[in-house]
PDB file of N, CA and C in Angstrom:
ATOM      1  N   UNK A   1       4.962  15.300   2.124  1.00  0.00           N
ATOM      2  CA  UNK A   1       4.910  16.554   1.398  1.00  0.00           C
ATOM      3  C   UNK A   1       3.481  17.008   1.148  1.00  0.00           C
ATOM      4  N   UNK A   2       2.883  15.907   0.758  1.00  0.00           N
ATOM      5  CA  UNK A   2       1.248  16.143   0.614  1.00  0.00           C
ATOM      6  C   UNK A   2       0.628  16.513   2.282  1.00  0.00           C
ATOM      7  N   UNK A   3       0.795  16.483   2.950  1.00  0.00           N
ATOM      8  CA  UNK A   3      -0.004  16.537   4.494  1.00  0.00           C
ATOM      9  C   UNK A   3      -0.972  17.910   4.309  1.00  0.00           C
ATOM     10  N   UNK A   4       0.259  18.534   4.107  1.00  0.00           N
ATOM     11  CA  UNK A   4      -1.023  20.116   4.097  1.00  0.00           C
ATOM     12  C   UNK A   4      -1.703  19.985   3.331  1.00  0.00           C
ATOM     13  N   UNK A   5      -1.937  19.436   2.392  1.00  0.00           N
ATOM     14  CA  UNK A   5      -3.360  19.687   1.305  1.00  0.00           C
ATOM     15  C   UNK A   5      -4.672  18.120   2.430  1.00  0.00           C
ATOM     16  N   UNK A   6      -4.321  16.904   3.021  1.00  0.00           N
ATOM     17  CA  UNK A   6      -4.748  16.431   3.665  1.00  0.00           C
ATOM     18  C   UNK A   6      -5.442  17.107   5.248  1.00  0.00           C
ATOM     19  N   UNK A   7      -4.634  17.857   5.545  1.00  0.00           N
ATOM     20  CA  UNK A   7      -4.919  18.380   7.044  1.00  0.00           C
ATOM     21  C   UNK A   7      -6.282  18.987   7.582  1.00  0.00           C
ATOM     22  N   UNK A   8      -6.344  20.238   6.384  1.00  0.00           N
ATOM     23  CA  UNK A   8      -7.936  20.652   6.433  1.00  0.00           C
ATOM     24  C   UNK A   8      -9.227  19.862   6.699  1.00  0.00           C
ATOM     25  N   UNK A   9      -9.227  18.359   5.728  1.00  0.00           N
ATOM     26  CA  UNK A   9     -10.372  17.908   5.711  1.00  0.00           C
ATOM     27  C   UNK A   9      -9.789  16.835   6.923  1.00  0.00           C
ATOM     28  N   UNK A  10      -8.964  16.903   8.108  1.00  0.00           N
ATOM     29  CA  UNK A  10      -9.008  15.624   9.276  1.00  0.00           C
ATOM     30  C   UNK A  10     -10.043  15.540   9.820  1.00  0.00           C
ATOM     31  N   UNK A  11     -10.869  16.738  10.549  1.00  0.00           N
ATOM     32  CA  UNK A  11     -12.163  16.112  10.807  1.00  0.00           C
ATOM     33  C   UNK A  11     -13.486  15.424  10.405  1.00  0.00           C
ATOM     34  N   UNK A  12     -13.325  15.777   9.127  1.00  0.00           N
ATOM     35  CA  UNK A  12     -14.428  15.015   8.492  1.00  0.00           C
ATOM     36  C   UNK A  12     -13.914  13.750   8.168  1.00  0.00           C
ATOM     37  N   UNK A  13     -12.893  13.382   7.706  1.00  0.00           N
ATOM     38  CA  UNK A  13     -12.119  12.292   7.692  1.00  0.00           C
ATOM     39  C   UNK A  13     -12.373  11.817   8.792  1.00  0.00           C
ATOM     40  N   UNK A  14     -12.191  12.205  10.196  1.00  0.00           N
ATOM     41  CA  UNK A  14     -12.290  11.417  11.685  1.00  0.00           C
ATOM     42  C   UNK A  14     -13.661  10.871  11.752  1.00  0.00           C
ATOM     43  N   UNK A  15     -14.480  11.659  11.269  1.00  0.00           N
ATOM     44  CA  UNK A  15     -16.205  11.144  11.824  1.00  0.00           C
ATOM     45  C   UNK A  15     -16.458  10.533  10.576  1.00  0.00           C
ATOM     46  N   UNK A  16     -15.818  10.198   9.377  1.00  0.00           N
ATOM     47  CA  UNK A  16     -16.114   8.906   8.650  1.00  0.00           C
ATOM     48  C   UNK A  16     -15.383   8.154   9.041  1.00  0.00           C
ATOM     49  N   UNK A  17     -14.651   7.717  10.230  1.00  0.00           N
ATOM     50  CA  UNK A  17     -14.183   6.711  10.324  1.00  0.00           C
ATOM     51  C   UNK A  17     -12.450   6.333   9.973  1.00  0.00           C
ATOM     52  N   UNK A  18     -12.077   7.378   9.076  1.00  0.00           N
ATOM     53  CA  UNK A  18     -10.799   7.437   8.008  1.00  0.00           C
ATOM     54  C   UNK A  18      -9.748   7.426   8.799  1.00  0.00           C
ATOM     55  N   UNK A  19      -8.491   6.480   8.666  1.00  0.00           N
ATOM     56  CA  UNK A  19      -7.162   6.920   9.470  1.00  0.00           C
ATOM     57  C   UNK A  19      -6.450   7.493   8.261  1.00  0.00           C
ATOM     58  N   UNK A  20      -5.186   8.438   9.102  1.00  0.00           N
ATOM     59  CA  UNK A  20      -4.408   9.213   8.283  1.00  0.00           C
ATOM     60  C   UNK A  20      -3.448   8.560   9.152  1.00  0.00           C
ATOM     61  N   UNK A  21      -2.271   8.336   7.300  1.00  0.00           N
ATOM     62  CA  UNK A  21      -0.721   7.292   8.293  1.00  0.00           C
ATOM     63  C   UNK A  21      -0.421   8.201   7.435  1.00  0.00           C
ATOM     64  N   UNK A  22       1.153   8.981   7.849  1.00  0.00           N
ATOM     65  CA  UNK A  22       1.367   9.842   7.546  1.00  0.00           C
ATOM     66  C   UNK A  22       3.409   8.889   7.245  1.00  0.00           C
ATOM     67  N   UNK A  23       3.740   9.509   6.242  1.00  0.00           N
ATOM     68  CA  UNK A  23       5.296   9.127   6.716  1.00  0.00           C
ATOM     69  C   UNK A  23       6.192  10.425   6.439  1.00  0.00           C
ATOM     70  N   UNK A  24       6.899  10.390   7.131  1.00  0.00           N
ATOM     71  CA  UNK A  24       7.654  11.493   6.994  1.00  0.00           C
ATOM     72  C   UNK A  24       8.036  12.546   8.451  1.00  0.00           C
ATOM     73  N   UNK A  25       8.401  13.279   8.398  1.00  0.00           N
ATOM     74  CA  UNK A  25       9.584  13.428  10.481  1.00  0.00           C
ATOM     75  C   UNK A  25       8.084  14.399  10.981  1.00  0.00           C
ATOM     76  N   UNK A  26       6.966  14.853  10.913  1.00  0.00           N
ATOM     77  CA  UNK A  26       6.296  15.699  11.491  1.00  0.00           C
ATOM     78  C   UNK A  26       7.063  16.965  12.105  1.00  0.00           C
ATOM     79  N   UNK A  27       5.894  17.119  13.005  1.00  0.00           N
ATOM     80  CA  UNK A  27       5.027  16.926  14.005  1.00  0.00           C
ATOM     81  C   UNK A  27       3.439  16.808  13.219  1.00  0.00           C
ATOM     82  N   UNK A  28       2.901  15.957  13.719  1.00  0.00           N
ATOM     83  CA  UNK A  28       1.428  15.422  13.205  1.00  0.00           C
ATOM     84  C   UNK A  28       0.328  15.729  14.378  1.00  0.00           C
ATOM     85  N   UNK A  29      -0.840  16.349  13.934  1.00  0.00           N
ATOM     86  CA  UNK A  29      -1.593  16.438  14.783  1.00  0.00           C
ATOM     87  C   UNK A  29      -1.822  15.209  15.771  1.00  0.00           C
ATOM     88  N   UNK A  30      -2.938  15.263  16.918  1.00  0.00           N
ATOM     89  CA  UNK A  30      -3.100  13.699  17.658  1.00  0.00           C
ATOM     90  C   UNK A  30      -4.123  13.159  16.415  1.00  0.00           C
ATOM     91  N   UNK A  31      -4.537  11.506  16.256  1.00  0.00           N
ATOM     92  CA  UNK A  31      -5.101  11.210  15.983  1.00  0.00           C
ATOM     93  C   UNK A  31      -4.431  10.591  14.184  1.00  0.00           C
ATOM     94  N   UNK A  32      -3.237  11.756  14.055  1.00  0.00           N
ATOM     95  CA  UNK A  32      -2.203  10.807  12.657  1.00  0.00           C
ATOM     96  C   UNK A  32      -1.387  10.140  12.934  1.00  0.00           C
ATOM     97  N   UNK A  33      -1.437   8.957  12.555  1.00  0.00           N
ATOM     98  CA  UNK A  33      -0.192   7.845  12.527  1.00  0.00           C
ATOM     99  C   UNK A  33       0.896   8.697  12.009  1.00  0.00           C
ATOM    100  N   UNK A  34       2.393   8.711  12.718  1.00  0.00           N
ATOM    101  CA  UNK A  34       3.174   8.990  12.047  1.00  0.00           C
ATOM    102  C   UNK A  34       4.023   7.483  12.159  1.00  0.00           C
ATOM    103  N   UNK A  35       4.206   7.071  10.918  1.00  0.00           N
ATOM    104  CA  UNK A  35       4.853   5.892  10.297  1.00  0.00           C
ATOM    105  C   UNK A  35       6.189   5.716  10.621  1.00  0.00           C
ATOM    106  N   UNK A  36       6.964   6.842  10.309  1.00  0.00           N
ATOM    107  CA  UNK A  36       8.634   7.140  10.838  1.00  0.00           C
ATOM    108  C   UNK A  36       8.424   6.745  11.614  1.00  0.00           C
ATOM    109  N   UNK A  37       7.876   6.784  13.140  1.00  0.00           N
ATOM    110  CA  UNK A  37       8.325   6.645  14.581  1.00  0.00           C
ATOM    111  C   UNK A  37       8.269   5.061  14.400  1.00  0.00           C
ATOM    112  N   UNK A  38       7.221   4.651  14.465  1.00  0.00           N
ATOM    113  CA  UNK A  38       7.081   3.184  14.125  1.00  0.00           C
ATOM    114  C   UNK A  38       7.583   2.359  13.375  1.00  0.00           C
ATOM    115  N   UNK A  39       8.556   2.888  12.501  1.00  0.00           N
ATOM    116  CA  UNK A  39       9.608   2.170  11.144  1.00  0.00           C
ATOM    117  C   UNK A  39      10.598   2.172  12.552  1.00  0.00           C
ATOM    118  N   UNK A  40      11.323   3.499  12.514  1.00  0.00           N
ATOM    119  CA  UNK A  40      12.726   3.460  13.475  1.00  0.00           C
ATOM    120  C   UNK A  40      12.244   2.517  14.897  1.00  0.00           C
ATOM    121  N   UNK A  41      11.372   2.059  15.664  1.00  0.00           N
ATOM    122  CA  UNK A  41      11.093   1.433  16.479  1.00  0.00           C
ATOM    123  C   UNK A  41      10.756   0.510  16.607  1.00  0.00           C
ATOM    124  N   UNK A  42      10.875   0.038  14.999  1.00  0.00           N
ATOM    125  CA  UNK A  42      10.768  -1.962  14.778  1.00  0.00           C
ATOM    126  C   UNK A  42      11.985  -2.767  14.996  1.00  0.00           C
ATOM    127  N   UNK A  43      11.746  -3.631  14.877  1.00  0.00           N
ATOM    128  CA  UNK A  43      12.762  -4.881  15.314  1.00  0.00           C
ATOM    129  C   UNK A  43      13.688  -4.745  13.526  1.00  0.00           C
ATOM    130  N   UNK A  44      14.613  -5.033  13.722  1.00  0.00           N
ATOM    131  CA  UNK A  44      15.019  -5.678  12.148  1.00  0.00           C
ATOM    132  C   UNK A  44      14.588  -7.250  12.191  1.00  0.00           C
ATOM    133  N   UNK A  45      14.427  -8.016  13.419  1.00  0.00           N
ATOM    134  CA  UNK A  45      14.131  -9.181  13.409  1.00  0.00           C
ATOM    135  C   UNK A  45      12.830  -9.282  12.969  1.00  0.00           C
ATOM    136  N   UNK A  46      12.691 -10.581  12.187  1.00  0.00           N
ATOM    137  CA  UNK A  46      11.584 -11.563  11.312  1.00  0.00           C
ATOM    138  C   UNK A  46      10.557 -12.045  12.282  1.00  0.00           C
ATOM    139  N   UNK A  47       9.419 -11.634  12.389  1.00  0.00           N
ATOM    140  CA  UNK A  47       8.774 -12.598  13.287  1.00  0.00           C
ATOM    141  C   UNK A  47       8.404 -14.219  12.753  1.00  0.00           C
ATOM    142  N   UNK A  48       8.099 -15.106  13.559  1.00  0.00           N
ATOM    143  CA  UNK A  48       7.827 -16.064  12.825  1.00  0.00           C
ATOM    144  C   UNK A  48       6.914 -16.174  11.989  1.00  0.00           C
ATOM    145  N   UNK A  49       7.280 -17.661  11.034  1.00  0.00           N
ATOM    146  CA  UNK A  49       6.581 -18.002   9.594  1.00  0.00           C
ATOM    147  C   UNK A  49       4.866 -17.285   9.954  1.00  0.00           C
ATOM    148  N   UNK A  50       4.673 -18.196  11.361  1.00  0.00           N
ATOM    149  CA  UNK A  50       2.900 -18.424  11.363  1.00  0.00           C
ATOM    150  C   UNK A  50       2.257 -17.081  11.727  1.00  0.00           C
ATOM    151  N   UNK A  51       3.388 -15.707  12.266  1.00  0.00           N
ATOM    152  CA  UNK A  51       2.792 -14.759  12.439  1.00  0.00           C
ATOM    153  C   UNK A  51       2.285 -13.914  10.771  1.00  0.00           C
ATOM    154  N   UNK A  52       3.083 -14.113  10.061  1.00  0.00           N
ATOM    155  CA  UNK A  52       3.259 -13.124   8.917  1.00  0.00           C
ATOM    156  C   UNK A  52       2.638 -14.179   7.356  1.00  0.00           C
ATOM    157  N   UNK A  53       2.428 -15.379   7.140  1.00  0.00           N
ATOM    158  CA  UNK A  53       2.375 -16.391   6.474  1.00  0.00           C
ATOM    159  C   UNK A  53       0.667 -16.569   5.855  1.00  0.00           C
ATOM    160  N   UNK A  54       0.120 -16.132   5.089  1.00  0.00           N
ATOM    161  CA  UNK A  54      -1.257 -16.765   5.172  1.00  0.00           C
ATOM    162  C   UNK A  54      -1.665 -17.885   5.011  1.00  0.00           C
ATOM    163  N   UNK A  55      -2.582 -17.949   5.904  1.00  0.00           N
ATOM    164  CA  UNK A  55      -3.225 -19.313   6.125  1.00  0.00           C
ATOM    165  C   UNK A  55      -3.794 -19.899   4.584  1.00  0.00           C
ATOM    166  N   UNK A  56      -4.517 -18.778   3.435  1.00  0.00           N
ATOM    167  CA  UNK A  56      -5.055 -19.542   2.262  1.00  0.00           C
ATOM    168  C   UNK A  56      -4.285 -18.210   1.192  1.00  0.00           C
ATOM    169  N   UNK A  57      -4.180 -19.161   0.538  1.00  0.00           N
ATOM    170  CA  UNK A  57      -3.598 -17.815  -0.809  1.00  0.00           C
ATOM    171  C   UNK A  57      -4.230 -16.581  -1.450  1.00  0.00           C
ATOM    172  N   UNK A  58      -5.582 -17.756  -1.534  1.00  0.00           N
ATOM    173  CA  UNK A  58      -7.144 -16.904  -2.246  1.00  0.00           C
ATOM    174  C   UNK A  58      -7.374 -15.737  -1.451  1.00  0.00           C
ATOM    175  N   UNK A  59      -6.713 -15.542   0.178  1.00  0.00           N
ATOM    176  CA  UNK A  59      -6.994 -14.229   1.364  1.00  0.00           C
ATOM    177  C   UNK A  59      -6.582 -13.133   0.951  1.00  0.00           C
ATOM    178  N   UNK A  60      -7.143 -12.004   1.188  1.00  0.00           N
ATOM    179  CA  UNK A  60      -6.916 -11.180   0.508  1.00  0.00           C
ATOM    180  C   UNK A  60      -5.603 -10.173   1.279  1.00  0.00           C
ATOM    181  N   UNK A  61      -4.824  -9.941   0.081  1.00  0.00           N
ATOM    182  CA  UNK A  61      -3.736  -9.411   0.532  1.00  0.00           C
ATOM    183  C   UNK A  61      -3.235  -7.726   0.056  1.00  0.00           C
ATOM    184  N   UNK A  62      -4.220  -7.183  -0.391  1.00  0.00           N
ATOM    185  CA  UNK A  62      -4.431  -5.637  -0.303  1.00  0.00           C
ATOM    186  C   UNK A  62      -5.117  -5.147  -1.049  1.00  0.00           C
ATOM    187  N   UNK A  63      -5.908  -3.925  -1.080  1.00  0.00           N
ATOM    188  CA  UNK A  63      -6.616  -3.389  -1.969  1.00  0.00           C
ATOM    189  C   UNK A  63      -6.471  -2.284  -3.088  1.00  0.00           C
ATOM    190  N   UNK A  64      -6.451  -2.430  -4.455  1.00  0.00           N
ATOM    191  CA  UNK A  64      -6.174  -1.372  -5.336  1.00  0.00           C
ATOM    192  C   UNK A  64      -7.481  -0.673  -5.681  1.00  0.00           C
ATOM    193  N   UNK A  65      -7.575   0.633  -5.447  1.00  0.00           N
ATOM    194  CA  UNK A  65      -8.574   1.485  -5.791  1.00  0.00           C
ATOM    195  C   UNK A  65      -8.365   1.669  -7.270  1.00  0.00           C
ATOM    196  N   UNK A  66      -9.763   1.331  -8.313  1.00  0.00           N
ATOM    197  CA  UNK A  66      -9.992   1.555  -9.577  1.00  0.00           C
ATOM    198  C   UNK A  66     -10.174   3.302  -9.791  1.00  0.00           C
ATOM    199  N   UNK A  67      -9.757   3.772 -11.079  1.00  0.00           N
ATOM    200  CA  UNK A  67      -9.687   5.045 -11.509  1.00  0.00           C
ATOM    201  C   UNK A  67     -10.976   5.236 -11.317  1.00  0.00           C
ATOM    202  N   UNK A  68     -12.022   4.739 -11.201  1.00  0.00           N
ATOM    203  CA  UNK A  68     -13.787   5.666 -11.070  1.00  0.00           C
ATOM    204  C   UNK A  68     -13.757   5.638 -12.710  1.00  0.00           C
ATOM    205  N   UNK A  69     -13.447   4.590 -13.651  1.00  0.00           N
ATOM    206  CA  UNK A  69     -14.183   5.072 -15.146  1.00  0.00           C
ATOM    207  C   UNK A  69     -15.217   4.883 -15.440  1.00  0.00           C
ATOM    208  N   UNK A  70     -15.748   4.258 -14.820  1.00  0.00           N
ATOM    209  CA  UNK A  70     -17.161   2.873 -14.715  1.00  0.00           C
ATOM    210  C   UNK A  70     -18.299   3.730 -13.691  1.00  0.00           C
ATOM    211  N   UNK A  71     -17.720   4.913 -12.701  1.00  0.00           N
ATOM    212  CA  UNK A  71     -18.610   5.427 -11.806  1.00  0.00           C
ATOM    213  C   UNK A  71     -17.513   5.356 -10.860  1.00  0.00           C
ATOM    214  N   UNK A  72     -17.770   5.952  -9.321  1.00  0.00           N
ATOM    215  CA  UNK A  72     -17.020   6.548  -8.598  1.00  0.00           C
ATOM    216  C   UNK A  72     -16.038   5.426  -8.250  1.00  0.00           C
ATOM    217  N   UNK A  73     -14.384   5.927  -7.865  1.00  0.00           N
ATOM    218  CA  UNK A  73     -13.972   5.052  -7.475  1.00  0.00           C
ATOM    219  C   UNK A  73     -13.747   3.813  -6.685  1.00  0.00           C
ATOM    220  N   UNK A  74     -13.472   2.756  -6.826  1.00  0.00           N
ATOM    221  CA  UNK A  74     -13.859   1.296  -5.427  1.00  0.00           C
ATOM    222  C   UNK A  74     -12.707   0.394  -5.852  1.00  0.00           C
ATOM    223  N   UNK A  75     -12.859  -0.214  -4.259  1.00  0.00           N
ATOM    224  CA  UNK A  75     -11.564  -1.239  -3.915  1.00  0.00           C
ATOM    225  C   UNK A  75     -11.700  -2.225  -5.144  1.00  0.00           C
ATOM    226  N   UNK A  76     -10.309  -2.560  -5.714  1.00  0.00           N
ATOM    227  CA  UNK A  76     -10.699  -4.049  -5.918  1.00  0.00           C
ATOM    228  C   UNK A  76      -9.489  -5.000  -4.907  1.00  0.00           C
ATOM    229  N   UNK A  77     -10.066  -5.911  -4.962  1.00  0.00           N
ATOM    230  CA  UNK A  77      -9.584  -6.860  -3.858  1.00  0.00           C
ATOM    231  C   UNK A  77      -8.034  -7.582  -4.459  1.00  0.00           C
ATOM    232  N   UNK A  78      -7.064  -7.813  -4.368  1.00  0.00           N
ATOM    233  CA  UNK A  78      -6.210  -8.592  -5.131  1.00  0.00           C
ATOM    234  C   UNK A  78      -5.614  -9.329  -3.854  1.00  0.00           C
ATOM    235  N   UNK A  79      -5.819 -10.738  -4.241  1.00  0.00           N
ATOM    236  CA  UNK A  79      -4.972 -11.957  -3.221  1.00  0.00           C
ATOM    237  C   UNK A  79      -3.961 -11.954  -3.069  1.00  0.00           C
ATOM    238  N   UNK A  80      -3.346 -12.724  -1.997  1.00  0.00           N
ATOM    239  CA  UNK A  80      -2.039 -13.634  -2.407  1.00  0.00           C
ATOM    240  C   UNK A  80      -0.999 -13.901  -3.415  1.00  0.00           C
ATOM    241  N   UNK A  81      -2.263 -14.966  -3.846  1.00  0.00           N
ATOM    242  CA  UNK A  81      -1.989 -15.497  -4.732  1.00  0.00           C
ATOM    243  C   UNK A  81      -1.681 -14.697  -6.240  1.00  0.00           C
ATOM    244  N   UNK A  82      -2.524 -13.823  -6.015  1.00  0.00           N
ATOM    245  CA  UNK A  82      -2.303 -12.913  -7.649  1.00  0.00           C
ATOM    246  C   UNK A  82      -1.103 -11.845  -7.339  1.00  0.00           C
ATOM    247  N   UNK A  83      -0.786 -11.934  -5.828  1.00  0.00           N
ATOM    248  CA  UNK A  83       0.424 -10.408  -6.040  1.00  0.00           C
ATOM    249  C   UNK A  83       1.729 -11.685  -6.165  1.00  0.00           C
ATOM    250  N   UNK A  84       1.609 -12.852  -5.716  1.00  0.00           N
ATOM    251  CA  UNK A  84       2.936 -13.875  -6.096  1.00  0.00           C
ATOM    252  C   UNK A  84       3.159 -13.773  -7.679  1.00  0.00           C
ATOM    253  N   UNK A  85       2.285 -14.163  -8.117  1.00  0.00           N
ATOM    254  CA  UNK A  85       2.100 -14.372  -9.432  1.00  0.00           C
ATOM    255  C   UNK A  85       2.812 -13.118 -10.415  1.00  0.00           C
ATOM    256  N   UNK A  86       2.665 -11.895  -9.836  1.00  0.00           N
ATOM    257  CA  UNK A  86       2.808 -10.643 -10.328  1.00  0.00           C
ATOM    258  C   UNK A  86       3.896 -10.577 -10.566  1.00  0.00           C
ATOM    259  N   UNK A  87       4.754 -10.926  -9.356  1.00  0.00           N
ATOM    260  CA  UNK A  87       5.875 -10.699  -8.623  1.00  0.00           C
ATOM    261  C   UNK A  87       6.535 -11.382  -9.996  1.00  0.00           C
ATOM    262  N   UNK A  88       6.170 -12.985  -9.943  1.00  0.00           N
ATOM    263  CA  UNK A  88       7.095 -13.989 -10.824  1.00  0.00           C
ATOM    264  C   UNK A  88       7.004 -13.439 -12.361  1.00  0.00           C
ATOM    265  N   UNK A  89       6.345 -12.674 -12.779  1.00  0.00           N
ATOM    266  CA  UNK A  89       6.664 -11.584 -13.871  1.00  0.00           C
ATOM    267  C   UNK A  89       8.123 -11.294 -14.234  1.00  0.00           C
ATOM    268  N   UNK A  90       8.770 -10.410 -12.973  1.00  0.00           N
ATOM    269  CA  UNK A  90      10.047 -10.089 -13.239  1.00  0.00           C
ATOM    270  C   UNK A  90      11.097 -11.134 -13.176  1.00  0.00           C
ATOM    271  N   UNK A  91      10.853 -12.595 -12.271  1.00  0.00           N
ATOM    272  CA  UNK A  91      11.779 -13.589 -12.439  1.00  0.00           C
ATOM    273  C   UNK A  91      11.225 -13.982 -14.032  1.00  0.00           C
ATOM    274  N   UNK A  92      10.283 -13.896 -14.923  1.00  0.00           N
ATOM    275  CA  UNK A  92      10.132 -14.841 -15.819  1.00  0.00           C
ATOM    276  C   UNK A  92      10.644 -13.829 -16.884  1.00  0.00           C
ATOM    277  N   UNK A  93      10.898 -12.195 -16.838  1.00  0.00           N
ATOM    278  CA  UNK A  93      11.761 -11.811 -17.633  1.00  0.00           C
ATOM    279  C   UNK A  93      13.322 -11.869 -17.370  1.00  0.00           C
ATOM    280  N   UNK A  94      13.656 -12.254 -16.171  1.00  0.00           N
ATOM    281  CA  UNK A  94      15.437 -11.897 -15.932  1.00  0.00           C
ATOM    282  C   UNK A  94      15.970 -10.787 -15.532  1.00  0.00           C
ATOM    283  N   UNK A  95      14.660 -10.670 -14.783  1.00  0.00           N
ATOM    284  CA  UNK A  95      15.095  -8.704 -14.317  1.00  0.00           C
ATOM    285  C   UNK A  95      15.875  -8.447 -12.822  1.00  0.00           C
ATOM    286  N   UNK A  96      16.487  -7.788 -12.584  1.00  0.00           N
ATOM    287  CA  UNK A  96      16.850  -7.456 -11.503  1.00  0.00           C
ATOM    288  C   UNK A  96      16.896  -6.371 -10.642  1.00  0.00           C
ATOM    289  N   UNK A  97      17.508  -5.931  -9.870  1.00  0.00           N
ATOM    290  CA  UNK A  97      17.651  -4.554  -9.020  1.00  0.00           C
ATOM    291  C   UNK A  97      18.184  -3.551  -9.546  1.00  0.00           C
ATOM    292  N   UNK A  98      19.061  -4.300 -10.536  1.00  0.00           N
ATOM    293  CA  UNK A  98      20.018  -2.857 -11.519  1.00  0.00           C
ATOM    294  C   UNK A  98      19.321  -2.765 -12.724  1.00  0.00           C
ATOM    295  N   UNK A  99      17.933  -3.361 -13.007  1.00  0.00           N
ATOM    296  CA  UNK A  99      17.188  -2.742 -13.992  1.00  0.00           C
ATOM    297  C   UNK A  99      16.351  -1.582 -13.907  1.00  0.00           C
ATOM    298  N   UNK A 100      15.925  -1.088 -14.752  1.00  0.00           N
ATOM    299  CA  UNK A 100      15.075   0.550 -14.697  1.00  0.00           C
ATOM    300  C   UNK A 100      13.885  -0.018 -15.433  1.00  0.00           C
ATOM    301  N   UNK A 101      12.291  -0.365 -15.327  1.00  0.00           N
ATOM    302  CA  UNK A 101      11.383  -0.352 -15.520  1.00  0.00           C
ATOM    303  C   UNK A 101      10.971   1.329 -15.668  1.00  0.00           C
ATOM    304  N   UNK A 102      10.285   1.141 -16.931  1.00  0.00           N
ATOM    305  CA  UNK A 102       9.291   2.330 -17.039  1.00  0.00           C
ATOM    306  C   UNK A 102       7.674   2.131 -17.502  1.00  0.00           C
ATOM    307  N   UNK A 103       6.981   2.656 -16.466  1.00  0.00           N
ATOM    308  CA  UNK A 103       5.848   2.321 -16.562  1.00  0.00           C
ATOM    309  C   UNK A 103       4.939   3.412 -16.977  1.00  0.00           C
ATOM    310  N   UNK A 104       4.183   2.844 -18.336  1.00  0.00           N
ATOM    311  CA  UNK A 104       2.664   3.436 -18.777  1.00  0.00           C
ATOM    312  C   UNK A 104       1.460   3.398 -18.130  1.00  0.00           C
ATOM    313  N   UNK A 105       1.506   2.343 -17.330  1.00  0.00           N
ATOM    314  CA  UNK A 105       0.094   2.162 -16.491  1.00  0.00           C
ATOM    315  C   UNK A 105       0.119   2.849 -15.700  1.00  0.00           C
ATOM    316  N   UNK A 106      -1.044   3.589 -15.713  1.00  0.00           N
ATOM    317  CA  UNK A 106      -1.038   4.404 -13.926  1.00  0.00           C
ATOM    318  C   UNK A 106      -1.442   3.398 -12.927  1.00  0.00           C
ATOM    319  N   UNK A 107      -0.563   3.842 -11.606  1.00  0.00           N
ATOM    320  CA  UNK A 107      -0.236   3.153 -10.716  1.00  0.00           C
ATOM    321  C   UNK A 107      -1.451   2.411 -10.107  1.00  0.00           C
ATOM    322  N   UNK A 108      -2.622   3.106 -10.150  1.00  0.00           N
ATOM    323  CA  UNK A 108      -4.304   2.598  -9.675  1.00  0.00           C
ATOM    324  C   UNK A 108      -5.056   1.244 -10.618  1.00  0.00           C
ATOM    325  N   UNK A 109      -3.840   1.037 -11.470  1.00  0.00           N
ATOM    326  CA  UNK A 109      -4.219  -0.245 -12.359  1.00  0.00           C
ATOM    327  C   UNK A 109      -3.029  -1.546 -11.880  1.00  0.00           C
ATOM    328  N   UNK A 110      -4.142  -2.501 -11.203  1.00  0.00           N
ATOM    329  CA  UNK A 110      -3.217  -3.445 -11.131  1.00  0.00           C
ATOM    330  C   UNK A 110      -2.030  -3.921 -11.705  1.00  0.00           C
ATOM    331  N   UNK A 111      -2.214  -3.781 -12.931  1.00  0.00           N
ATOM    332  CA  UNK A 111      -1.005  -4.381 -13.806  1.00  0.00           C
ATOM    333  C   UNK A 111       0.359  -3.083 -13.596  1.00  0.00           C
ATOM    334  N   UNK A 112      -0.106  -2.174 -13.148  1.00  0.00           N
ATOM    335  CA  UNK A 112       0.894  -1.140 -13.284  1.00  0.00           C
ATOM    336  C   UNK A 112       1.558  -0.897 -12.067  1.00  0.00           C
ATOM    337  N   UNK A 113       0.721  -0.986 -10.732  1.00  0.00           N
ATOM    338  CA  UNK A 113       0.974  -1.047  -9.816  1.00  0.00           C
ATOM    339  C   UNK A 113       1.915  -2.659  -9.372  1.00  0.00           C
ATOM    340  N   UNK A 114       1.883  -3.607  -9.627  1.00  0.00           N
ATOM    341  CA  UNK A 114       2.367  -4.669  -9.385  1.00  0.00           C
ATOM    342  C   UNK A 114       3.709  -5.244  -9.613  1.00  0.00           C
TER     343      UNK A 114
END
């Protein structure tokens, strides 16, 4: 839904380097990932443990961009190990799929996002 407010700035985006993954049915200029095609054209099958498995926990396993309160916004790094940990949050309250969480944190704060 957002694309058109993204589209304008693709070239400057291209010559910094920036990819645009886009999800949703297009048509996308060349040069945007469109995600749909590549969802409907996966396997439902699991690849194996050693493809998908990290080798150390401490590796880093995605990046949350800070709100910029401190000065402009930047990655912070969160592991493995800290998004497991996150996770075991909702087993250590008893929560499930038919619960409704409502969240105060904006989503760019680890704890809120997690």
């Amino acid at each position: 839904d957002l694309f058109g407010s993204v589209e304008p700035l693709l070239p400057s985006l291209r010559e910094d380097g920036v990819d645009v993954w886009v999800l949703g049915a297009g048509p996308y200029p060349p040069g945007v990932v469109a995600l749909q095609q590549l969802l409907d054209a996966a396997s439902e099958e699991l690849e194996p443990e050693d493809v998908w498995e990290p080798e150390d926990m401490n590796d880093t396993c995605l990046y949350i961009f800070t709100s910029g309160t401190t000065g402009l916004p930047k990655a912070a790094r969160v592991s493995h190990l800290k998004s497991i940990m996150c996770l075991g949050f909702y087993e250590l309250v008893g929560a499930s799929s038919r619960d409704v969480v409502y969240l105060a944190l904006p989503l760019y704060h680890m704890a809120g996002s997690l």
